[in-house]
C-alpha atoms as a PDB file:
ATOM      1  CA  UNK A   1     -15.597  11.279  14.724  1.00  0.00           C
ATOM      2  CA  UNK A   2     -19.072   9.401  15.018  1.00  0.00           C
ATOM      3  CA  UNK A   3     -21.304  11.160  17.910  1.00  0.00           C
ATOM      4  CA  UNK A   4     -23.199   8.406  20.119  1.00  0.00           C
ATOM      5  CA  UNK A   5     -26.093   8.381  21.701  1.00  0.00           C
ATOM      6  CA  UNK A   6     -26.178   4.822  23.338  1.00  0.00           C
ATOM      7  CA  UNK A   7     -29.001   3.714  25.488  1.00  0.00           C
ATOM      8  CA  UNK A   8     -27.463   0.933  27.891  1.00  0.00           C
ATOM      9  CA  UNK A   9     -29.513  -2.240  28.735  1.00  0.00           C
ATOM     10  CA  UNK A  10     -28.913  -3.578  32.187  1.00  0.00           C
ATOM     11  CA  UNK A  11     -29.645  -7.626  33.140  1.00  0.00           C
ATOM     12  CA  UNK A  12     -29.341  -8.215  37.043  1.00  0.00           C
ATOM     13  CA  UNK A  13     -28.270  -4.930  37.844  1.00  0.00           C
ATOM     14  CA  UNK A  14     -25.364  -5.043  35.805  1.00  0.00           C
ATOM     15  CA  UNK A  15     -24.652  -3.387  32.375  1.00  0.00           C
ATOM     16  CA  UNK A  16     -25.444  -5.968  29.468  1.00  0.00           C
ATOM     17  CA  UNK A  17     -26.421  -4.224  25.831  1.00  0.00           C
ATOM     18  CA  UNK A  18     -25.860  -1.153  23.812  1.00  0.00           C
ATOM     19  CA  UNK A  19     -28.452   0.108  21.852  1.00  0.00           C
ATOM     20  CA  UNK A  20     -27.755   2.450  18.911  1.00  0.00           C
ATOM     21  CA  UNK A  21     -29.743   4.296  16.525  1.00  0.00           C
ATOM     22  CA  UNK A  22     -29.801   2.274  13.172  1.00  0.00           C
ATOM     23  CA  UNK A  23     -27.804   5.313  11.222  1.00  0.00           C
ATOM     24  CA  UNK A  24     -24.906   5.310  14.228  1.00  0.00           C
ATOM     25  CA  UNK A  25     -24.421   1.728  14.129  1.00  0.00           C
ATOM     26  CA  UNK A  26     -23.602   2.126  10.215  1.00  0.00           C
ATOM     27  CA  UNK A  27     -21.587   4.951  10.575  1.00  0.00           C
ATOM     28  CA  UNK A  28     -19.391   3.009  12.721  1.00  0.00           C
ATOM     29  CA  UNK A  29     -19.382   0.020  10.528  1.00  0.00           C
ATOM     30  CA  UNK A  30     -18.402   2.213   7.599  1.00  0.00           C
ATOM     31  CA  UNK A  31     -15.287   3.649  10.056  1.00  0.00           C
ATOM     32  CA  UNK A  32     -13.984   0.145  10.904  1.00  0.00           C
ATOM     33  CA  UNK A  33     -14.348  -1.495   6.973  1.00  0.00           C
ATOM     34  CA  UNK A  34     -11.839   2.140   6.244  1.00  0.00           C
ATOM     35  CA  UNK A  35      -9.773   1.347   9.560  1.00  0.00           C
ATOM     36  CA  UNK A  36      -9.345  -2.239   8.547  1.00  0.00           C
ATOM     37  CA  UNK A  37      -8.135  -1.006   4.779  1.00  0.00           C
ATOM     38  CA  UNK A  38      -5.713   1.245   6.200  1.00  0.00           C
ATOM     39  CA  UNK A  39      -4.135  -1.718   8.725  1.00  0.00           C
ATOM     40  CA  UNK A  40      -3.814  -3.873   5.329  1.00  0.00           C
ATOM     41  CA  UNK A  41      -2.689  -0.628   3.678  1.00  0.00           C
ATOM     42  CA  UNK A  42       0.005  -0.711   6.708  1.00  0.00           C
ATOM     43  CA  UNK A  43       0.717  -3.810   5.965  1.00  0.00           C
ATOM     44  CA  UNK A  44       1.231  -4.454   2.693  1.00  0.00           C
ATOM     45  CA  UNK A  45       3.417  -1.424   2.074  1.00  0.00           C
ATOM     46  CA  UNK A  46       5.787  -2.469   5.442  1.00  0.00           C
ATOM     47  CA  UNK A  47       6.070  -5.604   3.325  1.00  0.00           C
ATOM     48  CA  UNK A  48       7.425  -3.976   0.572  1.00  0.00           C
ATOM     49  CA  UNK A  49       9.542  -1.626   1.570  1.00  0.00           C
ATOM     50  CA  UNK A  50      12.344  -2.862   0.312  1.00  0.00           C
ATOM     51  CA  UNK A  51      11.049  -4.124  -3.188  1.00  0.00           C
ATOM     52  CA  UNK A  52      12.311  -1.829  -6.096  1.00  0.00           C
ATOM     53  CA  UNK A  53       9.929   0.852  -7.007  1.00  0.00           C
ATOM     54  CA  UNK A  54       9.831   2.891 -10.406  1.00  0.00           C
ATOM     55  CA  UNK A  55       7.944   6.697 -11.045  1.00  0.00           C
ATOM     56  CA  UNK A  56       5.523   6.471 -13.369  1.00  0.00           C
ATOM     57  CA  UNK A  57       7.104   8.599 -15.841  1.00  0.00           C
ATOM     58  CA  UNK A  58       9.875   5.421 -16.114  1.00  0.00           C
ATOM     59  CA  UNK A  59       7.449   2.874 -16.323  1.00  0.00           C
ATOM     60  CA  UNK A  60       5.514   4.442 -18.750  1.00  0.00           C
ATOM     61  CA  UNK A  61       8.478   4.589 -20.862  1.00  0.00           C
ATOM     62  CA  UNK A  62      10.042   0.850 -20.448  1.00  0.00           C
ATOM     63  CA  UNK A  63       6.267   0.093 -21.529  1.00  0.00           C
ATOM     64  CA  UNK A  64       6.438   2.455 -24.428  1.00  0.00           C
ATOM     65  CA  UNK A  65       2.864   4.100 -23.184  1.00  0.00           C
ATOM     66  CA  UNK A  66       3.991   7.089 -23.397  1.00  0.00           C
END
């Protein structure tokens, strides 16, 4: 879990901006680029659930790699 430290910018007495330190801000991006893998992880594999799947000792042997 990324720990915050936000400084909120206000504009007419309302909240407006977040501010975070340089280093946070990446850490974050890093987390969503990995949570946005694992939703097209998700995805793909709901796709194929039903396709035909082989171990890897079998394919190696219909490939002759063995």
């Amino acid at each position: 879990m990324v720990v915050l430290h936000p400084n909120i910018l206000e504009k007419d007495g309302r909240k407006e901006f977040v501010v975070l330190p340089f280093e946070e801000f990446k850490k974050i991006e890093e987390e969503l680029s990995l949570y946005e893998d694992l939703k097209d992880l998700r995805e793909a594999k709901e796709k194929e659930q039903n396709a035909p799947s082989y171990s890897l000792d079998k394919a190696k042997k219909e490939l002759n790699i063995m």
